[in-house]
N, C-alpha and C. Protein backbone atom coordinates (compact mmCIF):
# COMPACT_ATOMS: atom_id res chain seq x y z
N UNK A 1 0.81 -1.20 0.00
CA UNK A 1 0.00 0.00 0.00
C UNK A 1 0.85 1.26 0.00
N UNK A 2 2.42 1.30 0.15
CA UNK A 2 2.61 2.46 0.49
C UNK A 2 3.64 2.80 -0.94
N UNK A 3 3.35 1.74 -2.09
CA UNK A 3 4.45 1.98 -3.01
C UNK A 3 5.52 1.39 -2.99
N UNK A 4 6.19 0.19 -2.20
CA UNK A 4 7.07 0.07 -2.08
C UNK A 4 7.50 -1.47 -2.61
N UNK A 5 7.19 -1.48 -3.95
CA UNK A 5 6.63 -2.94 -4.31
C UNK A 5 8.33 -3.66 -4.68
N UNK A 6 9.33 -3.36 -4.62
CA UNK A 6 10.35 -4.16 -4.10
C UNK A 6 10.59 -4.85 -2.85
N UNK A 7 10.14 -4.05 -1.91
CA UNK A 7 10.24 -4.21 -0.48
C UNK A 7 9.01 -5.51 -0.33
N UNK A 8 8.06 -5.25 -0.98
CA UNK A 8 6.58 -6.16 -0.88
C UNK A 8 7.51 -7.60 -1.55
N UNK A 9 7.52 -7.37 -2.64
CA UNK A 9 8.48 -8.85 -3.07
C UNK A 9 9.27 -9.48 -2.33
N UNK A 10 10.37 -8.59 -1.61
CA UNK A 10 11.61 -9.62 -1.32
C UNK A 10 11.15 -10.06 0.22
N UNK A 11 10.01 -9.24 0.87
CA UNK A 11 9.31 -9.72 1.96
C UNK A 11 8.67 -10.73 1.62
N UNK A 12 7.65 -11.01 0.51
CA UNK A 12 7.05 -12.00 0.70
C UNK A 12 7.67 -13.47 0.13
N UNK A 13 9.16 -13.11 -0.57
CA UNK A 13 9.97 -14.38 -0.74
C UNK A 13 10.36 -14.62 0.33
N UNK A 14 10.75 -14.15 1.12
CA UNK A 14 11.57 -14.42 2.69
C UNK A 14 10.65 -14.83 3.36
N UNK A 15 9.56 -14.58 3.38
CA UNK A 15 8.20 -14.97 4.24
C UNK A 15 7.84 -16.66 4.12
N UNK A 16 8.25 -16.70 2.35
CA UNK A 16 7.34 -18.07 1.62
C UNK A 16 8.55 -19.08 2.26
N UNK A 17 9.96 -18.68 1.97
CA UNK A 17 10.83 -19.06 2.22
C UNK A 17 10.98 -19.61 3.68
N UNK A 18 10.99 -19.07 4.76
CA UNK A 18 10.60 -19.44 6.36
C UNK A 18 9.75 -19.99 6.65
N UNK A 19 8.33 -19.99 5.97
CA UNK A 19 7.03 -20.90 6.17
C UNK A 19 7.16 -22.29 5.62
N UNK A 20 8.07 -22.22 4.62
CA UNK A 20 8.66 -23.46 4.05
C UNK A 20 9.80 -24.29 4.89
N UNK A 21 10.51 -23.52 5.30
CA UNK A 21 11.48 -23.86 6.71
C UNK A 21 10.54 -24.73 7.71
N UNK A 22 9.18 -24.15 8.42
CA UNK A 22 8.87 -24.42 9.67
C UNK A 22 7.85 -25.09 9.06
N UNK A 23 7.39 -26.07 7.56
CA UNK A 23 6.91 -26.93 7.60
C UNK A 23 5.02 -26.08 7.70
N UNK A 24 5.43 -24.95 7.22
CA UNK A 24 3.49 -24.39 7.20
C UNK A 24 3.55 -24.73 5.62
N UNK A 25 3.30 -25.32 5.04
CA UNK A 25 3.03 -24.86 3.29
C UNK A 25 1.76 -23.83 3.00
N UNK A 26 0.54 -24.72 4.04
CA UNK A 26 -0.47 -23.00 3.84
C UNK A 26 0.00 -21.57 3.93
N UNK A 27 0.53 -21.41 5.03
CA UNK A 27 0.99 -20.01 5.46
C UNK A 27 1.80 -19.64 4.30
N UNK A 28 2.68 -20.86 4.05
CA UNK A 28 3.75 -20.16 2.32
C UNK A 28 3.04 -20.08 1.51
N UNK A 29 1.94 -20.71 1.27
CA UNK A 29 0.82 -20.28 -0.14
C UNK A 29 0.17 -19.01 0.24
N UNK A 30 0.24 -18.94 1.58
CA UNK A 30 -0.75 -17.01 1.65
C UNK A 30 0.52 -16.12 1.22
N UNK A 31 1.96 -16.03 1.58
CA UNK A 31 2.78 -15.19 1.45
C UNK A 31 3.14 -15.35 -0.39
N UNK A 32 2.70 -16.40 -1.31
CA UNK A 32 3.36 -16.44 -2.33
C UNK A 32 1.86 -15.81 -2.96
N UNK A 33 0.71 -15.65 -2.44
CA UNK A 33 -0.59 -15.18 -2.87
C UNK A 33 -0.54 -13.49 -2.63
N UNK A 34 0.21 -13.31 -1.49
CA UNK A 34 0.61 -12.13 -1.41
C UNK A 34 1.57 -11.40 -2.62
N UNK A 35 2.23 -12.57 -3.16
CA UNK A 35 3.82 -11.51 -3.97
C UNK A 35 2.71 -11.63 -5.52
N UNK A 36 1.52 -12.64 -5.28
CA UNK A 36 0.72 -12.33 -6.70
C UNK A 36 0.31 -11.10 -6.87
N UNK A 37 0.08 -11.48 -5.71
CA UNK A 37 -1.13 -9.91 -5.71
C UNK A 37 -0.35 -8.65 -5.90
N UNK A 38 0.99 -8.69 -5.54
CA UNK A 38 1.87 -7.52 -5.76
C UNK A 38 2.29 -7.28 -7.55
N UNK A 39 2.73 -8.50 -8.12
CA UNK A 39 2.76 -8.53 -9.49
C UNK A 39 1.58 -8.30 -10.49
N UNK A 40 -0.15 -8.76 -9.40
CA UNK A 40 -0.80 -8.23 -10.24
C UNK A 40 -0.73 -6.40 -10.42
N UNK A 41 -0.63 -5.55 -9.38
CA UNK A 41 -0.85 -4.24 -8.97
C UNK A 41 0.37 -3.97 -10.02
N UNK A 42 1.63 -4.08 -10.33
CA UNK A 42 2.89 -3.85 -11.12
C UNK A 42 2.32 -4.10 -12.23
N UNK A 43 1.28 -4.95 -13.02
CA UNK A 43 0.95 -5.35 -14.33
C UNK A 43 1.85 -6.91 -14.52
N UNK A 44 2.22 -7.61 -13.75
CA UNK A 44 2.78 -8.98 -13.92
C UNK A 44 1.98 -9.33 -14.45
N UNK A 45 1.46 -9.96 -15.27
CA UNK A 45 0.19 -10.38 -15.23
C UNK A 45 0.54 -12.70 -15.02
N UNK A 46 1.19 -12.63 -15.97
CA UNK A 46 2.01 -13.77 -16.49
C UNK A 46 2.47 -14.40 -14.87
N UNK A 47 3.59 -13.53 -14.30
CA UNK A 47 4.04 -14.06 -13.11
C UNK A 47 3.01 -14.20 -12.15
N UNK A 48 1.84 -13.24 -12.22
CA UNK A 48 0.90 -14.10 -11.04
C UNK A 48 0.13 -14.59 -10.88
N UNK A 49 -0.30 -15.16 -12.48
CA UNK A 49 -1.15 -16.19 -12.43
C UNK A 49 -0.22 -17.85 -12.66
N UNK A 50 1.20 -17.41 -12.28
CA UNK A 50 2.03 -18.72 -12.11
C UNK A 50 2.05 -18.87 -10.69
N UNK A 51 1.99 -17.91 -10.16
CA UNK A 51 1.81 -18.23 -8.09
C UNK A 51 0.52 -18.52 -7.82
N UNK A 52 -0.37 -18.12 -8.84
CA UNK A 52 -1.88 -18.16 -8.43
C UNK A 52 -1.79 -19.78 -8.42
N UNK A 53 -1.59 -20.38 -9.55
CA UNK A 53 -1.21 -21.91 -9.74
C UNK A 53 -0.93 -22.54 -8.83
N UNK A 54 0.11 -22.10 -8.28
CA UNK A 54 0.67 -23.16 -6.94
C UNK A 54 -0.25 -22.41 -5.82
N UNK A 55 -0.63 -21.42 -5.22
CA UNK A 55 -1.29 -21.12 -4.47
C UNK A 55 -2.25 -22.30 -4.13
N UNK A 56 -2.99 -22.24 -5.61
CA UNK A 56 -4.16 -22.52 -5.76
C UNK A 56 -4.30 -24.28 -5.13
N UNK A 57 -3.11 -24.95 -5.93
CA UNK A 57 -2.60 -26.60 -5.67
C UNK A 57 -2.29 -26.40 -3.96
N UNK A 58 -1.67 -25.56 -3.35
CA UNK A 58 -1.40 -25.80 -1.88
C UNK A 58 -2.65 -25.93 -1.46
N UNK A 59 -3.53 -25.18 -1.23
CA UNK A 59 -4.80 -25.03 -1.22
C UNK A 59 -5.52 -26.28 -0.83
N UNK A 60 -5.67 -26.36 -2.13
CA UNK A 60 -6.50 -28.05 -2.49
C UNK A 60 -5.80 -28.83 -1.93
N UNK A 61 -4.45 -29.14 -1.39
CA UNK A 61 -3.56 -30.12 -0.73
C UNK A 61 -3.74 -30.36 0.47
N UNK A 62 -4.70 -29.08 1.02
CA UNK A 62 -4.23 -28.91 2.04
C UNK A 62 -6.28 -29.03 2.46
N UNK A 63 -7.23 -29.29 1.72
CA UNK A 63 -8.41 -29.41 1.62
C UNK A 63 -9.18 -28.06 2.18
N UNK A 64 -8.72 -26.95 1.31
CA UNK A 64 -9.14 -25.56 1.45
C UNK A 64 -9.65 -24.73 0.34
N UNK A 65 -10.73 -25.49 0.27
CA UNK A 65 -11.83 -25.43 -0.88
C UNK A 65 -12.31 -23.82 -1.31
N UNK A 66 -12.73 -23.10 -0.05
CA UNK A 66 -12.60 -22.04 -0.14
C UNK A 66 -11.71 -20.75 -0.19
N UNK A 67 -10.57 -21.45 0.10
CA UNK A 67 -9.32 -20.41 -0.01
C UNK A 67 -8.85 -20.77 -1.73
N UNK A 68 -9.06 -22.01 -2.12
CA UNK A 68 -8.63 -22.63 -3.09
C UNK A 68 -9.61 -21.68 -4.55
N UNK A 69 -11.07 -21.37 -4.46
CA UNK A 69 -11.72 -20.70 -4.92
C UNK A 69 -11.59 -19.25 -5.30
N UNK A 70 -11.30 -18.89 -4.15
CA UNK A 70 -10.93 -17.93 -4.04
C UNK A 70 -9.84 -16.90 -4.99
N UNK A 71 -8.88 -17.98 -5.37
CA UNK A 71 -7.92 -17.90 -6.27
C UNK A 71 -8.01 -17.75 -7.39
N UNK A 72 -9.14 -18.31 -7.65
CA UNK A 72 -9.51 -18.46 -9.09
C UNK A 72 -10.19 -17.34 -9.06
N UNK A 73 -11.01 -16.15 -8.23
CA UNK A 73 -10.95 -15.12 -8.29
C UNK A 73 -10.05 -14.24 -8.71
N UNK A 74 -9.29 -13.87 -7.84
CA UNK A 74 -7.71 -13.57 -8.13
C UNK A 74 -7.20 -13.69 -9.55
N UNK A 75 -7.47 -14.70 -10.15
CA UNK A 75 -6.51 -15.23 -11.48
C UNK A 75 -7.56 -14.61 -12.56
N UNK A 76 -8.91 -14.73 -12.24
CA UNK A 76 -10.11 -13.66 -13.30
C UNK A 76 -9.55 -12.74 -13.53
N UNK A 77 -9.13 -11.69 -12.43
CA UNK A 77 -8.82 -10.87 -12.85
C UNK A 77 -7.52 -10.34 -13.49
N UNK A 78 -6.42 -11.91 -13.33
CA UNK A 78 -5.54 -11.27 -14.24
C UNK A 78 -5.73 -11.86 -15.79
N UNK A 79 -6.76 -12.69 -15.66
CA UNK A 79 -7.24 -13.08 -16.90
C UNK A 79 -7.83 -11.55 -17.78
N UNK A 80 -8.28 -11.17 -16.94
CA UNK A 80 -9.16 -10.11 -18.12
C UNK A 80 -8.47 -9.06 -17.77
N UNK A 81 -7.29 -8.68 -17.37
CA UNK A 81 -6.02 -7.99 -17.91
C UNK A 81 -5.64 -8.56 -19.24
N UNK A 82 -5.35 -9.26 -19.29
CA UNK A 82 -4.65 -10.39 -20.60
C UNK A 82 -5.43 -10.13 -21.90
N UNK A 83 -6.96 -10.37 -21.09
CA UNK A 83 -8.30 -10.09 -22.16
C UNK A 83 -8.16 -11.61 -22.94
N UNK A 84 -8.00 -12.33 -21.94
CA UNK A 84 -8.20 -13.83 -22.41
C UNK A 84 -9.85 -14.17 -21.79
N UNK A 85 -10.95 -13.23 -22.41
CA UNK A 85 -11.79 -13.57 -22.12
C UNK A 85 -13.03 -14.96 -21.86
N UNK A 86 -12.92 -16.07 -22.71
CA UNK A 86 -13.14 -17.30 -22.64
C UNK A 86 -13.08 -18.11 -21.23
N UNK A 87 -11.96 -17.86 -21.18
CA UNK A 87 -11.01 -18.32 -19.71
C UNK A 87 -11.52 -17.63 -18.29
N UNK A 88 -11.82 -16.02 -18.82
CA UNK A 88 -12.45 -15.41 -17.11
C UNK A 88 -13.94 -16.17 -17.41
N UNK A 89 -14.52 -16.21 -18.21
CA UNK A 89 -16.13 -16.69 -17.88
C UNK A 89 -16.25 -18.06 -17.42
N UNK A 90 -14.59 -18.97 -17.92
CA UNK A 90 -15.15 -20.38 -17.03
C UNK A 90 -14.95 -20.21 -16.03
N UNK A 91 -13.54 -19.09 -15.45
CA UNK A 91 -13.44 -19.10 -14.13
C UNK A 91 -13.99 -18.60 -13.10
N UNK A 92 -15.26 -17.61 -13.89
CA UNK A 92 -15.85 -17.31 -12.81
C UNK A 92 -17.42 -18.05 -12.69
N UNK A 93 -17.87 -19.09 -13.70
CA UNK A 93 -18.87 -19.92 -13.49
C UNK A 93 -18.35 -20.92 -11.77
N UNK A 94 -17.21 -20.96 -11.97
CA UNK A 94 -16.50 -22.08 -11.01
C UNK A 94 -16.74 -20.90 -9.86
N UNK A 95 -16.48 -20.02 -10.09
CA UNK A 95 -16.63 -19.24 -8.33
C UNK A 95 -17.70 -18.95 -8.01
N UNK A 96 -18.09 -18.55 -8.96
CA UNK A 96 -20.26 -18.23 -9.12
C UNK A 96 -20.43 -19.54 -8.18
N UNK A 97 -20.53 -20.69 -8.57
CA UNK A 97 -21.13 -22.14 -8.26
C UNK A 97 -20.87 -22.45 -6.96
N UNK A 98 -19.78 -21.76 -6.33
CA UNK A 98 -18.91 -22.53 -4.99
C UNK A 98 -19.45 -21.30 -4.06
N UNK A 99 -18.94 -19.96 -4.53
CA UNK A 99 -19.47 -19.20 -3.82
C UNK A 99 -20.63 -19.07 -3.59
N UNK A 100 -21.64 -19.23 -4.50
CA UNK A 100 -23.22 -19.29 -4.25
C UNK A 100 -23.53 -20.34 -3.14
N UNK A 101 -22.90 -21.43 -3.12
CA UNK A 101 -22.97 -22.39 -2.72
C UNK A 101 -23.17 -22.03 -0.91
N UNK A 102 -21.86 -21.26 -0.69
CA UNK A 102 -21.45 -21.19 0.74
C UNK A 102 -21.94 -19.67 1.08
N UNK A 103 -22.93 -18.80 0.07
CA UNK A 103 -23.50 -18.02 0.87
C UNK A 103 -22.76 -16.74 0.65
N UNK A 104 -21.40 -17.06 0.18
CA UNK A 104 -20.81 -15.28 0.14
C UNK A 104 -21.40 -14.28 -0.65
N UNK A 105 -22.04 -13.51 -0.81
CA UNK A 105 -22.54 -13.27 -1.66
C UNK A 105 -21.84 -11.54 -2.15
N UNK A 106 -20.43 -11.50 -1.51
CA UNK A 106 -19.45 -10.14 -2.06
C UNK A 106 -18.60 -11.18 -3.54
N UNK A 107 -18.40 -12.48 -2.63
CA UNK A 107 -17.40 -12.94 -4.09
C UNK A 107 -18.10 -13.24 -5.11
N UNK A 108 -19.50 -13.21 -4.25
CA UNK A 108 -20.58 -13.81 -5.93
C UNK A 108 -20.86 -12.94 -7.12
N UNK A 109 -20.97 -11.44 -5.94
CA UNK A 109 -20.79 -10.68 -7.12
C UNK A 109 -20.15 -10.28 -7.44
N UNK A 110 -18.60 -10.18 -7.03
CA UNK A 110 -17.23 -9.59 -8.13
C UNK A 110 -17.60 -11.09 -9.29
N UNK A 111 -18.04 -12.19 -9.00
CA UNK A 111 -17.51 -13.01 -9.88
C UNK A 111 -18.69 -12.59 -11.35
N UNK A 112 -19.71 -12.08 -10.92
CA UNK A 112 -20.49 -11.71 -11.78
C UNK A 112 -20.18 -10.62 -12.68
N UNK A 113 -19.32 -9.47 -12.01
CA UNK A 113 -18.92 -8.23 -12.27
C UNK A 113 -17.58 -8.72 -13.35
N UNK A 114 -17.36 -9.87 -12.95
CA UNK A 114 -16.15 -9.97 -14.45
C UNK A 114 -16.33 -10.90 -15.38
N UNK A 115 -17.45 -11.60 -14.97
CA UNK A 115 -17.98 -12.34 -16.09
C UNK A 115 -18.84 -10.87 -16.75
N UNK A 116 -19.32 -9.98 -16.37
CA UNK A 116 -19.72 -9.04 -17.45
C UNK A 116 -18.67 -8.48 -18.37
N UNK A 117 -17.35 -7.90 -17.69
CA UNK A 117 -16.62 -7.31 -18.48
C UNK A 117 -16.05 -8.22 -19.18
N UNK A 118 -15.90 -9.84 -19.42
CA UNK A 118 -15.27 -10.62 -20.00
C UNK A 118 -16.60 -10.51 -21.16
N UNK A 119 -17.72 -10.56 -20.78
CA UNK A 119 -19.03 -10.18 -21.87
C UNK A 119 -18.41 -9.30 -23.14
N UNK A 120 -18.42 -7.91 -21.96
CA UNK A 120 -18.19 -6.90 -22.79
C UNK A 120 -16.94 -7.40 -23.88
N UNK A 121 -15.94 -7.83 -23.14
CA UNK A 121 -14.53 -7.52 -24.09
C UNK A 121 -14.98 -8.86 -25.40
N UNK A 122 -16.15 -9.69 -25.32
CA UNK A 122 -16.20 -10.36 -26.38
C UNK A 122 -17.35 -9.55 -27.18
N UNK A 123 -17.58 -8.43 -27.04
CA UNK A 123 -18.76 -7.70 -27.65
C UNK A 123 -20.07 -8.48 -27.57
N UNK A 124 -20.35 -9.08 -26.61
CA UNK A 124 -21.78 -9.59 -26.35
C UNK A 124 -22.20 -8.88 -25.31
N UNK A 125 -22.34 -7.67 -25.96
CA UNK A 125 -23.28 -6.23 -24.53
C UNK A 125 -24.47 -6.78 -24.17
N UNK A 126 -25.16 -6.99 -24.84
CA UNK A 126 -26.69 -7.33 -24.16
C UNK A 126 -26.34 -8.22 -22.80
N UNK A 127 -25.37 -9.56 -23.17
CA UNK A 127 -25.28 -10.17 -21.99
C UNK A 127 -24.24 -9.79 -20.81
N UNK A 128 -23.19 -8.57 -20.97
CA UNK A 128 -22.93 -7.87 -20.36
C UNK A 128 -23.80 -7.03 -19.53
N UNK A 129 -24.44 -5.94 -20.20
CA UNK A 129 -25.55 -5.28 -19.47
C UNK A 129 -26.48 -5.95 -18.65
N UNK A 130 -27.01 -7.39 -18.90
CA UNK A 130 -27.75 -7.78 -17.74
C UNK A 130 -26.47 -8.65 -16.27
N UNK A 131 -25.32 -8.76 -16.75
CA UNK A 131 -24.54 -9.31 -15.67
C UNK A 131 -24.80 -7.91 -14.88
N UNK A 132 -24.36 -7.25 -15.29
CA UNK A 132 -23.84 -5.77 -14.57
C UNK A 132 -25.05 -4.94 -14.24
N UNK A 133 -26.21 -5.06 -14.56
CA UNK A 133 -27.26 -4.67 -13.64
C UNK A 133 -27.46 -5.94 -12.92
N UNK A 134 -27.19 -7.32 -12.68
CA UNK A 134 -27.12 -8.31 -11.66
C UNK A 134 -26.12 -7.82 -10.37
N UNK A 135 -25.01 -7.71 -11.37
CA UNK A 135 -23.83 -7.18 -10.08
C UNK A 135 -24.55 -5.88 -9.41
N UNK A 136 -24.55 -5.05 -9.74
CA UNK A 136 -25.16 -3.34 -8.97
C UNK A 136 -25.82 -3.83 -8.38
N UNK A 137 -27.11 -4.62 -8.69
CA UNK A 137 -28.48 -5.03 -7.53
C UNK A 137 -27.86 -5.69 -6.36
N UNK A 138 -26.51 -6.15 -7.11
CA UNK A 138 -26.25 -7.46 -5.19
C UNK A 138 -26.11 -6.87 -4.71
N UNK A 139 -24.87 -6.01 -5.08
CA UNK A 139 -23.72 -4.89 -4.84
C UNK A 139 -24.76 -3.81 -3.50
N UNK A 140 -25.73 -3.26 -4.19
CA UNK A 140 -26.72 -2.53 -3.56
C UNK A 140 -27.35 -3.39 -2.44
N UNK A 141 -27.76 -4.87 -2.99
CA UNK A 141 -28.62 -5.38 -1.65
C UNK A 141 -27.64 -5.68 -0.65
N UNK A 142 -26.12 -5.57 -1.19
CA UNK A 142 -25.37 -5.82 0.14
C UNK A 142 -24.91 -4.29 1.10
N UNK A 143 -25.27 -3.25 0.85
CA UNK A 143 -25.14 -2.00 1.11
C UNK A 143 -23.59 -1.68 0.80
N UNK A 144 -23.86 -1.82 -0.69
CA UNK A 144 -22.10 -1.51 -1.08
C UNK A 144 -22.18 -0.52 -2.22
N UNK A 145 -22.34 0.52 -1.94
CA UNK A 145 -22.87 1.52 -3.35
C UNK A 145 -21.89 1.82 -3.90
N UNK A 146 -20.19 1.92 -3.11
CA UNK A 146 -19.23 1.97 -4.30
C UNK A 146 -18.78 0.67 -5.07
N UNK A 147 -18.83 -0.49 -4.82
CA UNK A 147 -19.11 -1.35 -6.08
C UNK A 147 -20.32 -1.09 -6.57
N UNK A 148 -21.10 -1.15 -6.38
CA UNK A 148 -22.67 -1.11 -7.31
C UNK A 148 -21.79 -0.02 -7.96
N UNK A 149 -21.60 1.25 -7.51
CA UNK A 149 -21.24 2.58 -8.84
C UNK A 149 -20.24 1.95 -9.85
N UNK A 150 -19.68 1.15 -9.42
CA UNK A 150 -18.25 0.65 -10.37
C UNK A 150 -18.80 -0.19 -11.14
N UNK A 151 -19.71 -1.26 -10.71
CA UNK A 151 -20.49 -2.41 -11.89
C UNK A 151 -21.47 -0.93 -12.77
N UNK A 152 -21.75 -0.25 -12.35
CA UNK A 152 -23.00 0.78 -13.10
C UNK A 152 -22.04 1.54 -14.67
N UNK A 153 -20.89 1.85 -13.86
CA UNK A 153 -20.09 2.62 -14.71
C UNK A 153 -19.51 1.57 -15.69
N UNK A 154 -19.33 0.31 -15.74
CA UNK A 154 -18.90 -0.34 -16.72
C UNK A 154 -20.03 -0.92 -17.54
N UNK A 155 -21.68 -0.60 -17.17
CA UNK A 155 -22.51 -0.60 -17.88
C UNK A 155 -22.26 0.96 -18.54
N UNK A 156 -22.16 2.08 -18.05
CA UNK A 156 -21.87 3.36 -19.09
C UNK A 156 -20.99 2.77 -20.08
N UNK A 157 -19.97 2.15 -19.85
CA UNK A 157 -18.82 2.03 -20.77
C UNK A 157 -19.47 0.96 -21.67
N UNK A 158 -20.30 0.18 -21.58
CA UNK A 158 -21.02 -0.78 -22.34
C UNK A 158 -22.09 0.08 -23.15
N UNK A 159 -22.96 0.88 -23.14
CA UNK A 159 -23.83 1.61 -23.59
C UNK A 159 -22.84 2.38 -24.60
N UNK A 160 -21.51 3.41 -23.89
CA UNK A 160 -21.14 4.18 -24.90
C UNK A 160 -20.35 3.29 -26.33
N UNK A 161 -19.99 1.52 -25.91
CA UNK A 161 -19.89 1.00 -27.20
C UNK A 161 -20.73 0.69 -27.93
N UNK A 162 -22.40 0.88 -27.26
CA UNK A 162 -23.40 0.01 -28.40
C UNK A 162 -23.42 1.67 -28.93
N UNK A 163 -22.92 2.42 -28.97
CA UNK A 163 -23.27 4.26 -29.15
C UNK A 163 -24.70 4.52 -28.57
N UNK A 164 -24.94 4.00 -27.66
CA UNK A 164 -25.94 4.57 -26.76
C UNK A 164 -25.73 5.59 -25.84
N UNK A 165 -25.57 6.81 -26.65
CA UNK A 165 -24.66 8.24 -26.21
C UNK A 165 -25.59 8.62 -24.67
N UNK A 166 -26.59 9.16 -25.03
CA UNK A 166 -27.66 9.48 -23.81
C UNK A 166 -27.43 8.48 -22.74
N UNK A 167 -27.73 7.36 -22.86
CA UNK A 167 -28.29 6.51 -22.04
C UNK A 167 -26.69 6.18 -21.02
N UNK A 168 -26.06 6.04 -21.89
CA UNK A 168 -24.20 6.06 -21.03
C UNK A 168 -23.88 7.32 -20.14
N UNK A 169 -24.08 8.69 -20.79
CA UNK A 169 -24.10 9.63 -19.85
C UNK A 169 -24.64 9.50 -18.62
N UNK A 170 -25.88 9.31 -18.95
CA UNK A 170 -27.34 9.35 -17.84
C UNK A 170 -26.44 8.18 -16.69
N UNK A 171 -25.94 7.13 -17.03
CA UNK A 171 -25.83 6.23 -16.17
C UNK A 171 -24.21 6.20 -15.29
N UNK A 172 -23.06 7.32 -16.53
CA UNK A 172 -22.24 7.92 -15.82
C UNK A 172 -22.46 8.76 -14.88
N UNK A 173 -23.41 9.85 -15.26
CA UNK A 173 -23.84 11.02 -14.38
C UNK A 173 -24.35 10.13 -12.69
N UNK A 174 -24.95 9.03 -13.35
CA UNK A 174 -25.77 8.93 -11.77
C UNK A 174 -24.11 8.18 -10.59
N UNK A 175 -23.44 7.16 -11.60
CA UNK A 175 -22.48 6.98 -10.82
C UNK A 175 -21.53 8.11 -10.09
């Protein structure tokens, strides 16, 4: 958080590195989930969906179904950095399914919120626009109005590609 994304790296190798020493492999899959998450924020995209990988396998090794899920969150979104869109919509059917499952209903809707923009980036707006008024409604029934504004505004950005000039404003303006 403070910018200091060398310092974030060679901490969380030394971290993965000692948890590996004292025989935690979970605890080394949170610190190597950590140096993802740092490569995603840098634009890694490549390097952290290779930690997401093993993250993901410690995980499941370790029978942590929901941490294991979770990941595949994580990796959506460096999927649709990539704009390997195909790939974010299976991965987020798989989190949709697990997460619905157990009730979360914040990961249910990021997972919805990027199965829209994976919509969008294949130019199938119509089925974009109804993910993303799905996402805003959770977003809202969970009292979260700055995601709901963020799923709303990537419906503006969906409207201003069908050139639905008015209707994108109107829905920027309200975000």
């Amino acid at each position: 958080n403070l910018g200091r994304f060398d310092d974030s790296i060679q901490a969380s190798l030394s971290a993965r590195r000692r948890l590996d020493e004292l025989g935690e492999p979970v605890e080394a899959a949170r610190a190597l989930q950590n140096l993802a998450l740092t490569y995603f924020v840098l634009g890694r995209y490549n390097e952290a969906l290779e930690h997401l990988d093993q993250v993901r396998a410690a995980f499941l090794a370790d029978g942590r179904q929901r941490d294991a899920i979770l990941t595949e969150l994580f990796t959506s979104d460096c999927l649709l950095q990539l704009r390997r869109f195909p790939e974010v919509l299976e991965k987020c059917r798989q989190v949709y399914r697990v997460f619905d499952q157990l009730g979360t209903r914040f990961e249910v809707s990021l997972a919805i919120l990027n199965e829209a923009i994976a919509y969008a980036g294949l130019k199938r707006y119509d089925e974009a626009l109804a993910a993303l008024g799905e996402a805003a409604k959770s977003f809202e029934a969970q009292s979260n109005p700055t995601w709901a504004a963020y799923a709303n505004l990537e419906a503006a950005q969906v409207l201003l590609r069908k050139a639905q000039y008015h209707a994108s404003l109107r829905v920027a303006e309200a975000c």
